[in-house]
Protein backbone atom coordinates (compact mmCIF):
# COMPACT_ATOMS: atom_id res chain seq x y z
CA UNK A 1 0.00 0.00 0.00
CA UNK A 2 1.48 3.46 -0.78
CA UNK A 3 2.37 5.48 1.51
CA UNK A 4 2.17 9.47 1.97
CA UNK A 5 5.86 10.06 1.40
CA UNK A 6 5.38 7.37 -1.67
CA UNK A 7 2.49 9.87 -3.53
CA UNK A 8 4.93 13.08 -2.71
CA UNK A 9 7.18 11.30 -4.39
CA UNK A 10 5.42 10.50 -7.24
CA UNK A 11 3.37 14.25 -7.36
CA UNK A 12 6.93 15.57 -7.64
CA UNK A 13 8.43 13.47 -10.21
CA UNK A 14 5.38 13.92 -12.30
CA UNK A 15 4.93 17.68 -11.71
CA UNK A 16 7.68 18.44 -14.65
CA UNK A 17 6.02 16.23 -17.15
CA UNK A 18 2.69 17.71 -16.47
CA UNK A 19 4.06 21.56 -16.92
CA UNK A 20 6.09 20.05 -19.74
CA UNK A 21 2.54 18.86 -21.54
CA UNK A 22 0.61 22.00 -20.23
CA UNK A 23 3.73 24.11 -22.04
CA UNK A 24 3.02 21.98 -25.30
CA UNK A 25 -0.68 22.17 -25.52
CA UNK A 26 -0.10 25.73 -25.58
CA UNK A 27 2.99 26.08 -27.67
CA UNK A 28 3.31 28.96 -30.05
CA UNK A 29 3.37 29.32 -33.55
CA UNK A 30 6.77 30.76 -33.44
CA UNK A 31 10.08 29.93 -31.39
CA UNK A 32 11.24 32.47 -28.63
CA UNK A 33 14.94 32.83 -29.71
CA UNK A 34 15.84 36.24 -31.78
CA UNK A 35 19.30 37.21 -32.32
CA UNK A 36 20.22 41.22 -31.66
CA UNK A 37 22.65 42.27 -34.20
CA UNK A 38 24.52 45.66 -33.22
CA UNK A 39 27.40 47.80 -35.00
CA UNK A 40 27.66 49.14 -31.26
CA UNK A 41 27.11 47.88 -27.79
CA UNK A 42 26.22 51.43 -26.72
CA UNK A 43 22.77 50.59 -28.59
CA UNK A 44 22.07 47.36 -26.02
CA UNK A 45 21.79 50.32 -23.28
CA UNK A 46 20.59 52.94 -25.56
CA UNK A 47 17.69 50.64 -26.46
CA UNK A 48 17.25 48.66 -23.51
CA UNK A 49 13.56 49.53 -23.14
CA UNK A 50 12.46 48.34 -26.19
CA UNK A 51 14.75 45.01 -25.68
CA UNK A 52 13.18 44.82 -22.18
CA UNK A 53 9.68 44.77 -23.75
CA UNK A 54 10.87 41.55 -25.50
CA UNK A 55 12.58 39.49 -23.09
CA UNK A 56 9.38 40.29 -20.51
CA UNK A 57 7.00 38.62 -23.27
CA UNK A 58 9.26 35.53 -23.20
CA UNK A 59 11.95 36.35 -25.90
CA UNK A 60 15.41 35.11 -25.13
CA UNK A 61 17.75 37.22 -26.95
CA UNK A 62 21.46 37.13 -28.11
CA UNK A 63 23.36 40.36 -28.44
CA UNK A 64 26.26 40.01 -30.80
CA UNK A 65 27.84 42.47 -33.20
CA UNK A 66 27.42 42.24 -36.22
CA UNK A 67 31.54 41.22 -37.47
CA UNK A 68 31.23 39.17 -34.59
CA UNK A 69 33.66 36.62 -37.05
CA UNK A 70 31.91 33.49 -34.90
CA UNK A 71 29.11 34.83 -36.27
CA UNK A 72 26.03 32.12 -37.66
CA UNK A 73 22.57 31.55 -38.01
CA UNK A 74 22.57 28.08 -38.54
CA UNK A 75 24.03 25.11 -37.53
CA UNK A 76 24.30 21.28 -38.86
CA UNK A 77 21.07 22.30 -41.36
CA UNK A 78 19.09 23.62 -38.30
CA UNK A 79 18.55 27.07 -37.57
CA UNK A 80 19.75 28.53 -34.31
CA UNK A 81 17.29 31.76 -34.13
CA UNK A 82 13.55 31.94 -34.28
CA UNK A 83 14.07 35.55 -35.33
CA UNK A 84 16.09 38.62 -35.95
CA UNK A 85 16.82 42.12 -34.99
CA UNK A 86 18.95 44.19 -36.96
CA UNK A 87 20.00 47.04 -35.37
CA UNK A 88 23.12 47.74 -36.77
CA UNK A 89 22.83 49.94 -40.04
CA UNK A 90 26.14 50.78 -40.71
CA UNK A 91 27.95 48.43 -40.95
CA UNK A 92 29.47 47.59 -44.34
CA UNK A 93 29.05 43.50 -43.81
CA UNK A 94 28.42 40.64 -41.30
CA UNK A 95 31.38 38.46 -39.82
CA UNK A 96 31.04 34.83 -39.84
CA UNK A 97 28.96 32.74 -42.31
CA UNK A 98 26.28 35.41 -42.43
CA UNK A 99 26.17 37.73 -45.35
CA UNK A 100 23.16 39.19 -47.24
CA UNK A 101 21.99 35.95 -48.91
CA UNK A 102 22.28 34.22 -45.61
CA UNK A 103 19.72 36.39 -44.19
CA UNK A 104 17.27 36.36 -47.07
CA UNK A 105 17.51 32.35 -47.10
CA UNK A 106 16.19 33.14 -43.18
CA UNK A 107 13.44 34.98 -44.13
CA UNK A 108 13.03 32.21 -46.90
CA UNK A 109 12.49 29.72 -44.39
CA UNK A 110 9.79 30.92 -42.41
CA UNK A 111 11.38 33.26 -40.05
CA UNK A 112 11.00 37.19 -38.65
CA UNK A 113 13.33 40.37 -38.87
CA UNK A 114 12.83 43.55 -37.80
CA UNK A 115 15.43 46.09 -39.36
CA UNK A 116 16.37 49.58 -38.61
CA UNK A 117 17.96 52.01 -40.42
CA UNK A 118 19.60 55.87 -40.40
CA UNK A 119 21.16 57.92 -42.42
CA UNK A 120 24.39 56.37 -42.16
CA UNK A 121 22.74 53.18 -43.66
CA UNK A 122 25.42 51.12 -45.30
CA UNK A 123 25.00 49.34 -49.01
CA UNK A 124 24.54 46.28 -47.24
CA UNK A 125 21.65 47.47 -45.08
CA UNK A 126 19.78 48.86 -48.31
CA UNK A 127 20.22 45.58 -50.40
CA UNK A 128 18.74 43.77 -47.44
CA UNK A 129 15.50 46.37 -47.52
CA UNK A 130 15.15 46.32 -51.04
CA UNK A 131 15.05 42.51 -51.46
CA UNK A 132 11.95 42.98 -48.75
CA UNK A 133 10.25 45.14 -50.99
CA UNK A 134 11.84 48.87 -49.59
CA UNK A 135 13.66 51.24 -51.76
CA UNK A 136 15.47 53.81 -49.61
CA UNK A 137 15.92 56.85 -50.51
CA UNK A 138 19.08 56.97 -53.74
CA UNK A 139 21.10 59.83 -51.89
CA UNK A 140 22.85 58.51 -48.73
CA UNK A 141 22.89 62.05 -46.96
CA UNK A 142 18.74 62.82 -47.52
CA UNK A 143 16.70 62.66 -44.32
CA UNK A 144 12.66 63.38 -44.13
CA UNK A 145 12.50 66.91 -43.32
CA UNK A 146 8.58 67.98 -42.34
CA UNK A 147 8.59 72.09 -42.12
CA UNK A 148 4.70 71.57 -40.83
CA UNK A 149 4.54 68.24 -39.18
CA UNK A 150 7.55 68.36 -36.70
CA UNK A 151 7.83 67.85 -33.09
CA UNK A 152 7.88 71.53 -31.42
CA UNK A 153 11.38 70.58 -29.54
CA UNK A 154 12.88 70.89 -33.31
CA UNK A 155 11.67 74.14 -33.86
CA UNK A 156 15.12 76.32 -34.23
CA UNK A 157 16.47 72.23 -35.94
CA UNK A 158 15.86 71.25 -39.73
CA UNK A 159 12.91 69.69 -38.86
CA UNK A 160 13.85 66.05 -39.36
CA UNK A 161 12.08 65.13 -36.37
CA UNK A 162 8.79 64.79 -37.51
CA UNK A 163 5.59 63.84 -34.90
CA UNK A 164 4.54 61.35 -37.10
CA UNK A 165 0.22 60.35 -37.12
CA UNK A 166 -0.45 58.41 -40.31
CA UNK A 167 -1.03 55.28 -39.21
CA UNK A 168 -2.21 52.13 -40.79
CA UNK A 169 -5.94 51.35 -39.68
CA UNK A 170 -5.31 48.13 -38.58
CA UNK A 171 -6.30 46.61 -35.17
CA UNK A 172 -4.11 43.40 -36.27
CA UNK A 173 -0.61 44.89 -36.69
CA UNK A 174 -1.04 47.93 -34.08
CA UNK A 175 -3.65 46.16 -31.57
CA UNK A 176 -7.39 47.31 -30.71
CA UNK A 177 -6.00 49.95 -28.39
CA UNK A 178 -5.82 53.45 -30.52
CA UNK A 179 -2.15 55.25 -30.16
CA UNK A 180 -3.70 58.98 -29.54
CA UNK A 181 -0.30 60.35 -29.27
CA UNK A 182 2.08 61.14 -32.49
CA UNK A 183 5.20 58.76 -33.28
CA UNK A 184 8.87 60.51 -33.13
CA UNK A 185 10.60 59.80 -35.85
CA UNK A 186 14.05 60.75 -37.13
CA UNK A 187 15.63 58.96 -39.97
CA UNK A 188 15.84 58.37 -43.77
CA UNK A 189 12.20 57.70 -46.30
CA UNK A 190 11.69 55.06 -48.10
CA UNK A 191 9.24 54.27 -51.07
CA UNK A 192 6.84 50.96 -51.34
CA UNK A 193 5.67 49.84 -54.56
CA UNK A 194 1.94 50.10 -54.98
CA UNK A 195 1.64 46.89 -56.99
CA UNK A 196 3.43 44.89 -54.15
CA UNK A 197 0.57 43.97 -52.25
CA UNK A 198 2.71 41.95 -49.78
CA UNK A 199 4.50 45.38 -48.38
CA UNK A 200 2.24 47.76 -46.29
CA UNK A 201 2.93 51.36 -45.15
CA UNK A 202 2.45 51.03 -41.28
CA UNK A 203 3.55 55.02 -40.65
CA UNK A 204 3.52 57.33 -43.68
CA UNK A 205 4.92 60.90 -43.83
CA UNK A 206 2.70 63.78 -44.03
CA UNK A 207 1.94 65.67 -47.53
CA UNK A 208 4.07 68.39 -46.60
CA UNK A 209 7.40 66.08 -46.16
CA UNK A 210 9.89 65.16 -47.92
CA UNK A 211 13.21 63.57 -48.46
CA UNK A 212 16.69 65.76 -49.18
CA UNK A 213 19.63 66.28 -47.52
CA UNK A 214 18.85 69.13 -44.51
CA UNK A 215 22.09 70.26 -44.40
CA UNK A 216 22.57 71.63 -48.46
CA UNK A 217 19.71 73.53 -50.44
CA UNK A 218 17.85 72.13 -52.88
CA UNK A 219 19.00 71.86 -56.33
CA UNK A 220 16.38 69.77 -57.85
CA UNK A 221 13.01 68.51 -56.96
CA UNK A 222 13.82 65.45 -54.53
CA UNK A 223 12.71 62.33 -55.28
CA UNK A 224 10.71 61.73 -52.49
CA UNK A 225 7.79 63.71 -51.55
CA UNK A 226 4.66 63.68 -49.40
CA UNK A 227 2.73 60.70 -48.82
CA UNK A 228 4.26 58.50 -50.81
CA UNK A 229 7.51 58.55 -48.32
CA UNK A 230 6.94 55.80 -45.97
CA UNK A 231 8.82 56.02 -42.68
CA UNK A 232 7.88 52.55 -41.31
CA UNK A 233 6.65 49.43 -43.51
CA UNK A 234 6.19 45.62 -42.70
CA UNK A 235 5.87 42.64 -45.68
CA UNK A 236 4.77 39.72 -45.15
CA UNK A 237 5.93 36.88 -47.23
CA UNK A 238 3.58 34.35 -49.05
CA UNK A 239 5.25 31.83 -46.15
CA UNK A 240 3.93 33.81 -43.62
CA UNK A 241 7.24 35.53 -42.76
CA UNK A 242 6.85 39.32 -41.34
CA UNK A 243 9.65 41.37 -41.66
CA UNK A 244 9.50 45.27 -40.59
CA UNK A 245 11.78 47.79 -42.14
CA UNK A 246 12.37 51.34 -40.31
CA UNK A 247 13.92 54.29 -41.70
CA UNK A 248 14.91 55.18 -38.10
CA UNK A 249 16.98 53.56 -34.97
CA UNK A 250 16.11 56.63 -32.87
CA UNK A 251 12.20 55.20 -32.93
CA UNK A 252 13.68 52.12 -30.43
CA UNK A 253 15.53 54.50 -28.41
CA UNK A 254 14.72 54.86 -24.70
CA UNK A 255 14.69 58.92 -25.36
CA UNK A 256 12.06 58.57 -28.21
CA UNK A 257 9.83 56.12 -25.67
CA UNK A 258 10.09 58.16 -23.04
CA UNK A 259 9.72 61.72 -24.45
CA UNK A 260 6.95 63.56 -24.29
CA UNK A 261 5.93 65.50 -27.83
CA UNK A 262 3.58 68.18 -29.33
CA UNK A 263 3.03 68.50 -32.72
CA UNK A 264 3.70 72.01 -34.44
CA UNK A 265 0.15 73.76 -34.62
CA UNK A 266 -1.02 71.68 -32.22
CA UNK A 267 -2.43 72.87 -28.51
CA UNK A 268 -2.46 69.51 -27.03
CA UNK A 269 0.49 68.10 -25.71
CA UNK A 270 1.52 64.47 -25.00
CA UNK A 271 3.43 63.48 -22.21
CA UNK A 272 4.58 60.42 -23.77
CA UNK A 273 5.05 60.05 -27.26
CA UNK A 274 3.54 56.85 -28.98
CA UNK A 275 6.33 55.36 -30.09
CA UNK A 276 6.80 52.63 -27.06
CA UNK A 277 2.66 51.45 -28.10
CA UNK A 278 3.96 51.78 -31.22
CA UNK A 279 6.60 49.37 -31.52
CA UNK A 280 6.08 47.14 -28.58
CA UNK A 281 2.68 46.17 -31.27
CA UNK A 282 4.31 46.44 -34.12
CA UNK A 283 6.91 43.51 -32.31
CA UNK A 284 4.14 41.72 -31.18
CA UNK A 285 2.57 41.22 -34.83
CA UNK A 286 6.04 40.74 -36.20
CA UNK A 287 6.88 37.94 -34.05
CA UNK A 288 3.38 36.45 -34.67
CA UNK A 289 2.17 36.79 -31.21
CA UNK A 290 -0.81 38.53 -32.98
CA UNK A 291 -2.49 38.00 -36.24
CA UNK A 292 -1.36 34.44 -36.71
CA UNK A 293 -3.96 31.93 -37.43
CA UNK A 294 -3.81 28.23 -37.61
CA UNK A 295 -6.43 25.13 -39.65
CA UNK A 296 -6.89 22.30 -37.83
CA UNK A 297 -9.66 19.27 -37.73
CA UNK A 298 -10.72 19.53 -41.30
CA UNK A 299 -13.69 17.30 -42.15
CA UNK A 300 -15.73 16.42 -45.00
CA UNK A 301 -18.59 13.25 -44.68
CA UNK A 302 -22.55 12.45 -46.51
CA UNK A 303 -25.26 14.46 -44.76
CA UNK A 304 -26.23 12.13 -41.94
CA UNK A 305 -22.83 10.68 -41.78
CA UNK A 306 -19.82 11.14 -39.86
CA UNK A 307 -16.94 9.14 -41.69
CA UNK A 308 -15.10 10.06 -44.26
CA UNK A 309 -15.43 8.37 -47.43
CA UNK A 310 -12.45 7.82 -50.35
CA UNK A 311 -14.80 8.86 -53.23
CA UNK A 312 -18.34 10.97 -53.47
CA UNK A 313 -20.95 9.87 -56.19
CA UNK A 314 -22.42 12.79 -57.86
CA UNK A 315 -25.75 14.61 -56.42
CA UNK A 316 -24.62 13.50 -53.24
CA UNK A 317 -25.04 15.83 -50.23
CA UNK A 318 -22.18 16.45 -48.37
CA UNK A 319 -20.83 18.46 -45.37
CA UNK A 320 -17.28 20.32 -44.48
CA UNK A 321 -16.19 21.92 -41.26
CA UNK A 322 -12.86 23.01 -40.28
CA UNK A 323 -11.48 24.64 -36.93
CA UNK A 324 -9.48 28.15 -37.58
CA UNK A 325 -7.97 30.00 -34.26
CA UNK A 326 -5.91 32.51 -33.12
CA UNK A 327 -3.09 33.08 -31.79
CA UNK A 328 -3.40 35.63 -28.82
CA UNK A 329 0.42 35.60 -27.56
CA UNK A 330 -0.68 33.19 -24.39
CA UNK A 331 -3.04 30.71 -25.89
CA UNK A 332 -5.14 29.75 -29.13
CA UNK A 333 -8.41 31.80 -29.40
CA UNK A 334 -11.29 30.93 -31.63
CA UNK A 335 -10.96 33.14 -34.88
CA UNK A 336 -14.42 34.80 -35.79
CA UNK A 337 -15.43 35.84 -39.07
CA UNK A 338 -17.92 35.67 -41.71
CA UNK A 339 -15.94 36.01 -44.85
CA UNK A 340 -14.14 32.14 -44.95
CA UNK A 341 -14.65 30.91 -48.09
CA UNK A 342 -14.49 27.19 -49.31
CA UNK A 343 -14.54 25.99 -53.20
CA UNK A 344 -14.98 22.59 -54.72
CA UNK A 345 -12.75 22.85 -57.46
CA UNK A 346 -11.43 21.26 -60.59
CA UNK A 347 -9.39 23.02 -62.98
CA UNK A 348 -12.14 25.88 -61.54
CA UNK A 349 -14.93 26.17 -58.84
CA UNK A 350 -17.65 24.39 -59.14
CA UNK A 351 -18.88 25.55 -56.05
CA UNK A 352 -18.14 28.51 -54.07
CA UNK A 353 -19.54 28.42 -50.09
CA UNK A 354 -19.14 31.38 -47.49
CA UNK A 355 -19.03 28.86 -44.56
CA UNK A 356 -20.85 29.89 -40.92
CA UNK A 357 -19.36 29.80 -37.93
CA UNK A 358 -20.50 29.22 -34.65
CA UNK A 359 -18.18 31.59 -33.01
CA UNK A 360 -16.58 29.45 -31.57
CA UNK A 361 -14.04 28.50 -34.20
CA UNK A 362 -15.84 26.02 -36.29
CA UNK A 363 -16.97 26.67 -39.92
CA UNK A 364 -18.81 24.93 -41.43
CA UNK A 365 -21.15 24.19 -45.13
CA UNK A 366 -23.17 22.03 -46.83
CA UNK A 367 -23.65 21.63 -50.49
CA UNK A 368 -24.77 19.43 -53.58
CA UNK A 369 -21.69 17.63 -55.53
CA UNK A 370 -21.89 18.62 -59.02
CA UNK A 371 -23.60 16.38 -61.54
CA UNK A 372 -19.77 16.61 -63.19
CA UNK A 373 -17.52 13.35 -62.04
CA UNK A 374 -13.74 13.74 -61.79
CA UNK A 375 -11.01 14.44 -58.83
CA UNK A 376 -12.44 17.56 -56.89
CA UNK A 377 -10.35 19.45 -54.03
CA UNK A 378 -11.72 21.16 -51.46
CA UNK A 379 -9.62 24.30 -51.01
CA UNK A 380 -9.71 27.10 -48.33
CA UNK A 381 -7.96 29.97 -49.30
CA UNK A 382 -8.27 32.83 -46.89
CA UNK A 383 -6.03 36.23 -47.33
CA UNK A 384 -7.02 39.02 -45.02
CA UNK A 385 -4.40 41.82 -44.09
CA UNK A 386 -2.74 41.61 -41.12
CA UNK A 387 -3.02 38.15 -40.55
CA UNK A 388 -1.15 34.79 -41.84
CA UNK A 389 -2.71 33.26 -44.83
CA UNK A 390 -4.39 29.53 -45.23
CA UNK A 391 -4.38 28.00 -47.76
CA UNK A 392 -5.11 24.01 -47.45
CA UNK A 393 -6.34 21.63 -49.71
CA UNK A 394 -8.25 17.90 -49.68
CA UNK A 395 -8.66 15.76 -53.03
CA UNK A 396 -11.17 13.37 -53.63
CA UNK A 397 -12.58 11.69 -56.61
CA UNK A 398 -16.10 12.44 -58.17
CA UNK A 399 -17.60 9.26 -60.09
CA UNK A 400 -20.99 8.88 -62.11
CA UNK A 401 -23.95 6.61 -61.47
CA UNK A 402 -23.63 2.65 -61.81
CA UNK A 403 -25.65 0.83 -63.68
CA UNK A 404 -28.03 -0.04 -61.17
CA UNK A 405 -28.14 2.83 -59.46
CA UNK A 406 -29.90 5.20 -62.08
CA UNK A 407 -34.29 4.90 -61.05
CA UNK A 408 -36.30 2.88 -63.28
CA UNK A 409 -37.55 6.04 -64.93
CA UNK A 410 -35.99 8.83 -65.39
CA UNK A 411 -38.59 11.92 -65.26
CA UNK A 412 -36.42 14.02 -67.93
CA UNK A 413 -37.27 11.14 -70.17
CA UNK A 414 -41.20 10.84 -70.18
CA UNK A 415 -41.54 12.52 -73.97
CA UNK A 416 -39.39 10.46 -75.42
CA UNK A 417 -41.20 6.99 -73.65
CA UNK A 418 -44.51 9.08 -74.86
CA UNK A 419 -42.99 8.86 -78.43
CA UNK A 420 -41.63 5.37 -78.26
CA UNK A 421 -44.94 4.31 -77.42
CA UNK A 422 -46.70 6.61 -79.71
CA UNK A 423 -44.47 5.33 -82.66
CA UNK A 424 -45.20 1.73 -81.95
CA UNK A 425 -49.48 2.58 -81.89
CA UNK A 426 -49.52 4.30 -84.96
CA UNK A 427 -47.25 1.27 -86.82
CA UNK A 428 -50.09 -1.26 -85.55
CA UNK A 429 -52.81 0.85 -86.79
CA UNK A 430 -50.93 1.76 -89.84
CA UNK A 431 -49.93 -1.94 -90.52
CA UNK A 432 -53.73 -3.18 -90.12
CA UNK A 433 -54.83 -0.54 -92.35
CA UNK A 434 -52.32 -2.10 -95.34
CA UNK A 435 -53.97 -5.59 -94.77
CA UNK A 436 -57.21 -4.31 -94.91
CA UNK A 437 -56.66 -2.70 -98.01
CA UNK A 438 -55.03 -5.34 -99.63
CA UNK A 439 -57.34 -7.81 -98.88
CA UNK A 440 -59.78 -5.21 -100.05
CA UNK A 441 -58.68 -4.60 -103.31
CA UNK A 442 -58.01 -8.56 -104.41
CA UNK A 443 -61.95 -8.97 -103.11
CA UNK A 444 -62.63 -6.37 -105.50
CA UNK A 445 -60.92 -7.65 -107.93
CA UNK A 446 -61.89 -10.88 -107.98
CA UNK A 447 -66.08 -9.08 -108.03
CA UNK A 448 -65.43 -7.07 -110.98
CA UNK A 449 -63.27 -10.22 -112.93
CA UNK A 450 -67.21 -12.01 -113.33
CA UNK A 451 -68.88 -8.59 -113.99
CA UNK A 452 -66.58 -8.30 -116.76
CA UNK A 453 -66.94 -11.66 -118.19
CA UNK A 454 -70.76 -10.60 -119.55
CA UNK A 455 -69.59 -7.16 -121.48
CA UNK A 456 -68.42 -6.11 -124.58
CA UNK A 457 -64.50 -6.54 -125.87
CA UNK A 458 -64.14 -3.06 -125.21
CA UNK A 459 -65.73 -2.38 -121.98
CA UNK A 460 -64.33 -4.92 -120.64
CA UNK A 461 -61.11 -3.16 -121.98
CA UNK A 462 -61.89 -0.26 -120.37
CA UNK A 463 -63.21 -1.36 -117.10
CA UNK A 464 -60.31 -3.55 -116.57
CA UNK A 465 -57.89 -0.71 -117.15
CA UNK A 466 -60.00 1.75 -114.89
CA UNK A 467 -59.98 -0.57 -112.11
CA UNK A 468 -55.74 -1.52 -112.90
CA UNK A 469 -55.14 2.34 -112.56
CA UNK A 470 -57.13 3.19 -109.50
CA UNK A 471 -55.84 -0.25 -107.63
CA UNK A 472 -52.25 1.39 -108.58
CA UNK A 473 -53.19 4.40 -107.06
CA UNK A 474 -53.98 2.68 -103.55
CA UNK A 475 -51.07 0.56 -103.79
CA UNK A 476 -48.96 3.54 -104.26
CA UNK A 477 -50.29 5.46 -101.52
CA UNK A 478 -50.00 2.55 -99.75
CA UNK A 479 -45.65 2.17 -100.44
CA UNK A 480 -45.61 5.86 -99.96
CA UNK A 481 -47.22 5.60 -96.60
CA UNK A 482 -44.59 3.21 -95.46
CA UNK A 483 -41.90 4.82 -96.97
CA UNK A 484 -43.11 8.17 -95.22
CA UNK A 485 -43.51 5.83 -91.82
CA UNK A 486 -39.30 4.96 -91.88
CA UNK A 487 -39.14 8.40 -93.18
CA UNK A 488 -40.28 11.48 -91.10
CA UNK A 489 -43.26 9.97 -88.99
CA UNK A 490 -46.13 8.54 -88.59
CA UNK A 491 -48.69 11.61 -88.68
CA UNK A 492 -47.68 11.84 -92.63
CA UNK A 493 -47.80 7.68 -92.79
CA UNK A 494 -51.68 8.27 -91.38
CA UNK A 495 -52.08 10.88 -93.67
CA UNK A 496 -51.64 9.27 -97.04
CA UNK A 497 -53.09 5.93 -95.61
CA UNK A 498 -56.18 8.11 -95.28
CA UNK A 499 -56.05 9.51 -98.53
CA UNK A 500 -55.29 5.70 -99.97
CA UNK A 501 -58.74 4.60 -97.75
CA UNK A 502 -61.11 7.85 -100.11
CA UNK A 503 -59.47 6.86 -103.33
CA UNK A 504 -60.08 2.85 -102.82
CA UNK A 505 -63.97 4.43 -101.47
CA UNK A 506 -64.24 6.12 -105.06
CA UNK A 507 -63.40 3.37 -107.19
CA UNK A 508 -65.91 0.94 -104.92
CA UNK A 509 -68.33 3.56 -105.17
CA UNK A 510 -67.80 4.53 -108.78
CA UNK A 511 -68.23 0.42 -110.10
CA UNK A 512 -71.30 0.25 -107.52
């Protein structure tokens, strides 16, 4: 019998599993381990608010420079990071195995960066944006200058700080929580191709900015200007990778967090500017603790049924249901919407279904297979911005009817049974009618052969050929009718057989 010190025993040995399972059911849809790349250790302290905000959410980070020459992102074909933060914009290239193409083959493979430049942004730095869909500014020495839009501490300056207020309208990259006050931002523009719908403009400049060098006059228009300067963008890849690409390392800074800021021709003054909301949620949708959803429990069976079969016969009635949640940063939450679509498709939809949900993350539909047999796939493909895309598929075969399974008769089908039947009537009728007739006319014949036997040479000349000619007649009406009857149909078969019937009447009645 087990004792009380026995079941202590036991409680604690099992306590770590059960925290190690309870850790697993809620496991998120990223890894926690980012790697901090700096040209200068100064920034670790410089910046340590905004790295603070990270490693209190659960991030463990790694602070290297970036020529650290022991310097590597993977190891033995695995990856060692989860994520990365590039803080270092100046310098002119990474130390170890890491290069340009080293990162891009990290975003490649599913994973974050968040990158920061200034104006001393090296070649390097800019190759890296532009791959993600950013084009700094061409001229190394412009910064955005805003002579209306800047914060009122840079009001003797050049007015490159600007109090920044254009903000996406998204609740899923900058949370349901509105940022009242303006973001501080000091650093270099960059522009965002409209027809890359993958790269979004988070925080654009104001109409009245744009990009030059502050310290030289202006020679030429610059070729940068207004809103189409965007100060802060994020892309997300078609894996689901989120990268976010600043024009300023000053935004991190504990100074810009911290400050306070009023916007020029503004009365109302902020005691804390909005950049720490700012990019503590831009983080938080970058490293997918927001906005990342996940399929799971996908099901398809017969109305009335609950397994799955390996093949659907068409006009069959089917349902499909699938789960879809959220990730909230602590735990999956039920995703709720009403625009999930689902198609049955080959080579194109067949069907198209909004599915329902019943708010609790289900969605489900029902529908009709198409009278069209071949190998279907139901496909989900959901794109809506902000959040990670789905896109799942499930084949299964289509066939026809077999033989025995079609009903014993088919409704479609009563005209032509109608005409079948019709067809065969009118041949009986048509068929009697031709023995009738011919029996007729040899009886007739065979009458008028003794009439004839008592008249003169040449009435019974005549006579005979009278009665030859008219017996031709109905015998050719008759040929014609059948002919007509394999022909075209039997209305026009009737039809002559009827006129054969009045001209066999007139001869009897013309001898009578």
């Amino acid at each position: 019998m087990a004792t009380p010190r026995h079941l202590l025993l036991l409680a604690l040995a099992l306590a770590p599993l059960l925290a190690l399972a309870a850790a697993d059911a809620e496991e998120g849809p990223r890894g926690r381990r980012l790697l901090v790349l700096l040209d200068d250790l100064a920034v670790r302290s410089s910046h340590s608010a905004f790295f603070g905000s990270l490693q209190a959410r659960g991030f463990d980070l790694d602070f290297r420079l970036a020529d650290d020459p022991k310097l590597s992102l993977h190891r033995y074909g695995q990856y060692l990071y989860d994520g990365l933060v590039l803080f270092a914009p100046s310098t002119p290239r990474f130390g170890g195995s890491v290069d340009q193409n080293a990162v891009l083959e990290f975003i490649d493979a599913g994973h974050d960066m968040i990158l920061a430049a200034d104006s001393s942004a090296s070649d390097l730095i800019r190759g890296i944006a532009t791959e993600c869909g950013v084009d700094f500014d061409e001229d190394s020495e412009a910064m955005v200058i805003d002579h209306i839009n800047y914060a009122v501490t840079d009001v003797d300056g050049d007015h490159t700080l600007i109090a920044g207020d254009d903000l996406i309208q998204s609740d899923v990259i900058l949370g349901s929580k509105k940022i009242e006050a303006p973001v501080l931002f000091r650093g270099i523009g960059h522009a965002v191709n409209p027809s890359n719908n993958l790269v979004l403009k988070v925080l654009s400049a104001s109409p009245s900015a744009y990009s030059a060098n502050p310290k030289t006059k202006l020679a030429s228009p610059p070729s940068l200007t207004g809103s189409a300067i965007s100060l802060v963008s994020v892309m997300q890849a078609r894996n689901n990778a989120r990268v976010l690409v600043s024009g300023s390392l000053d935004m991190f800074s504990n100074r810009f967090l911290k400050s306070g800021v009023q916007k020029a021709g503004s009365k109302k003054s902020h005691e804390k500017a909005g950049n720490e909301q700012f990019v503590t949620e831009t983080s938080k949708w970058v490293f997918h603790e927001r906005g990342h959803l996940k399929a799971v429990n996908v099901k398809h069976h017969k109305v009335g049924e609950t397994n799955e079969p390996g093949m659907y016969r068409i006009n069959d009635d089917l349902e499909y249901s699938v789960e879809i949640y959220e990730w909230s940063g602590t735990s999956w939450k039920p995703y709720v919407a009403d625009d999930v679509q689902l198609q049955f498709f080959m080579m194109s939809p067949y069907v198209l279904k909004t599915m329902s949900t019943d708010k609790k993350g289900l969605y489900s539909t029902s529908f009709k297979v198409p009278d069209v047999y071949g190998v279907f796939q139901f496909k989900v493909e959901y794109q809506r911005l902000g959040y990670t895309g789905l896109s799942f598929t499930k084949q299964i075969p289509v066939r026809p009817y077999r033989h025995n399974e079609y009903e014993r008769f088919i409704t479609s089908a009563f005209p032509y049974y109608t005409a079948s039947f019709s067809t065969v009537r009118s041949a009986s009728i048509c068929y009697s009618v031709d023995v009738f007739f011919l029996f007729c006319s040899a009886s007739f014949t065979a009458s008028h052969l003794d009439e004839l036997h008592h008249e003169s040479h040449v009435g019974r000349l005549y006579h005979g050929l009278t009665v030859q000619v008219l017996l031709s007649l109905v015998r050719v009406c008759i040929y014609i009718s059948r002919l007509a009857r394999c022909v075209t149909s039997y209305i026009i078969s009737f039809s002559l057989q009827m006129g054969a019937f009045f001209i066999f009447s007139f001869v009897y009645l013309y001898h009578k």
